[in-house]
C-alpha atoms as a PDB file:
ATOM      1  CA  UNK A   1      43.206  78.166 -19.299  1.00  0.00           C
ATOM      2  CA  UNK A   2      39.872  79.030 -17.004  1.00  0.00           C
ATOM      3  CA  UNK A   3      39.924  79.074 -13.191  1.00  0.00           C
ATOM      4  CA  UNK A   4      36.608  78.852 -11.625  1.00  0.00           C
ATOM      5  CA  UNK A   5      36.958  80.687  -7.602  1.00  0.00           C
ATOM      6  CA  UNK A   6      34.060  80.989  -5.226  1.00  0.00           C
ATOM      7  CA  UNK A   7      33.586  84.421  -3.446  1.00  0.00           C
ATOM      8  CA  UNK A   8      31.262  85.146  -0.776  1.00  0.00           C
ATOM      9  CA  UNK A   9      29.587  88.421  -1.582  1.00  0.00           C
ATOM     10  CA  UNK A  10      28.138  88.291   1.813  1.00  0.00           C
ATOM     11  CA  UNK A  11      31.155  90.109   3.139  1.00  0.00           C
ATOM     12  CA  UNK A  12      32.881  94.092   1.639  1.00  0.00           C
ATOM     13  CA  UNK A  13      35.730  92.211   0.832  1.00  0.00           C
ATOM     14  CA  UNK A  14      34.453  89.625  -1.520  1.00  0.00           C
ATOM     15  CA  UNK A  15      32.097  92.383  -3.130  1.00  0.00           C
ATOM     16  CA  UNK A  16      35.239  94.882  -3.956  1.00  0.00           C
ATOM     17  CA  UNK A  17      36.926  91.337  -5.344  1.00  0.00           C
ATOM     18  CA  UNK A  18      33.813  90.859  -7.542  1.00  0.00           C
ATOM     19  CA  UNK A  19      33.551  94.564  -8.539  1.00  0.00           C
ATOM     20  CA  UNK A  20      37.104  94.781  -9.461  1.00  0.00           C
ATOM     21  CA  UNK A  21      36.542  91.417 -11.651  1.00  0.00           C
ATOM     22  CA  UNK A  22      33.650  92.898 -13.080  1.00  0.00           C
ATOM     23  CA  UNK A  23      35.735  95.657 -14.581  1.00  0.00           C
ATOM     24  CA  UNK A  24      37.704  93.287 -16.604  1.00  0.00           C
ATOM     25  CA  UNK A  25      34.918  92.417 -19.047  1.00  0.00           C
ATOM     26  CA  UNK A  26      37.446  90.630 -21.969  1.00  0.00           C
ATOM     27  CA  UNK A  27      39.292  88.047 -19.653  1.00  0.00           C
ATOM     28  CA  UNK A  28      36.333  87.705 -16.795  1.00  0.00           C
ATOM     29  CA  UNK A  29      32.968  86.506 -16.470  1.00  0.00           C
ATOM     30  CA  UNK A  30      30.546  86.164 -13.303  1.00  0.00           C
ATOM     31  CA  UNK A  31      27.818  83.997 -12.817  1.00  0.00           C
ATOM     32  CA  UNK A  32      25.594  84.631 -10.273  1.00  0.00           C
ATOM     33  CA  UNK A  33      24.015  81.351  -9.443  1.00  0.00           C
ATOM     34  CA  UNK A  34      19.779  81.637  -9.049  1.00  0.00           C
ATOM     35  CA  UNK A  35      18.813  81.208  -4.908  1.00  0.00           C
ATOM     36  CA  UNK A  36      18.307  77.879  -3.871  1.00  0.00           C
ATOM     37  CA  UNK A  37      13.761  78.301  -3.843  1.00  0.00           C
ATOM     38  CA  UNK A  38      14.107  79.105  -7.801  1.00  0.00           C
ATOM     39  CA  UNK A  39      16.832  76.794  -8.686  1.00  0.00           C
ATOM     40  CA  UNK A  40      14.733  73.253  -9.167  1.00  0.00           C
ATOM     41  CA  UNK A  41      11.082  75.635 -10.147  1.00  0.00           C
ATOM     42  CA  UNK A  42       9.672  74.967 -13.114  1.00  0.00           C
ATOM     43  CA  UNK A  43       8.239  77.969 -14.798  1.00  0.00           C
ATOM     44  CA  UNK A  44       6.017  80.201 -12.868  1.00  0.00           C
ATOM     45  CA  UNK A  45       3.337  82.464 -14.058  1.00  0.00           C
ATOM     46  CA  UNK A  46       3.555  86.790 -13.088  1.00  0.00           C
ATOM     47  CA  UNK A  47       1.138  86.095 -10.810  1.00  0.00           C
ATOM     48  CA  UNK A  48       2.792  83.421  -8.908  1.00  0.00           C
ATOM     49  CA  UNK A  49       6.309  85.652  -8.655  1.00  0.00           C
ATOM     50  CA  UNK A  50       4.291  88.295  -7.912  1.00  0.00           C
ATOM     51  CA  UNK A  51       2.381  86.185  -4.862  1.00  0.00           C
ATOM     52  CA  UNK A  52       6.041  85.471  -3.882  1.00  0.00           C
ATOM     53  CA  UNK A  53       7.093  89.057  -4.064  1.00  0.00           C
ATOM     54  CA  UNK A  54       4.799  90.504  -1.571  1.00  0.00           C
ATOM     55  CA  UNK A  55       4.898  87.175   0.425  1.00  0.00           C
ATOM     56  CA  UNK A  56       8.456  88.599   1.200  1.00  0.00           C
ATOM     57  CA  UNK A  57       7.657  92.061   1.413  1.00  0.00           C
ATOM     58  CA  UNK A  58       4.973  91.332   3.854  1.00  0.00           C
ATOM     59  CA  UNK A  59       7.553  88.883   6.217  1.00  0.00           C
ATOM     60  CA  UNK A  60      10.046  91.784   5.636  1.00  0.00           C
ATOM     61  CA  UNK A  61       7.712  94.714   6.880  1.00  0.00           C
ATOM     62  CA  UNK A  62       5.864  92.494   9.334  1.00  0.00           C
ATOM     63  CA  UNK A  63       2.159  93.229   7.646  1.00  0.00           C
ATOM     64  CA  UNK A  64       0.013  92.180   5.121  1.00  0.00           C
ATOM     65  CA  UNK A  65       1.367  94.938   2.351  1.00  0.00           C
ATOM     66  CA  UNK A  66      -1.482  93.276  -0.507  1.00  0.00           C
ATOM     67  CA  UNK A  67      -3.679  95.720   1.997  1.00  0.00           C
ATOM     68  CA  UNK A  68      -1.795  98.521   1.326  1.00  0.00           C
ATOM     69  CA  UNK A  69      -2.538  98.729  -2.180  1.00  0.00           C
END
């Protein structure tokens, strides 16, 4: 018999449960579902994840970072 149980990682509590069910590697398995932008992509090239990565490092740091290089 399988259960299936939805855990919200977002929270210490839900990542010690998923850290303590990662330990139990015969009798568990997680599946950690791709974010909602790359769920319905079709394949990308490198160079359009990596126009993606430093579209989010730049939002993250607040400047252009491709200048950086």
């Amino acid at each position: 018999m399988e259960v299936i149980a939805r855990i919200n990682i977002d929270s210490p509590t839900g990542r010690k449960l998923v850290h303590e069910i990662e330990k139990h590697k015969k009798v568990a398995e997680i599946e950690y579902p791709l974010p909602e932008e790359l769920q319905n992509c079709t394949a990308l090239s490198h160079n359009e994840v990596w126009n993606k990565v430093w579209d989010k490092l730049s939002n993250h740091y607040g400047l252009d970072v491709r200048k950086l290089r």
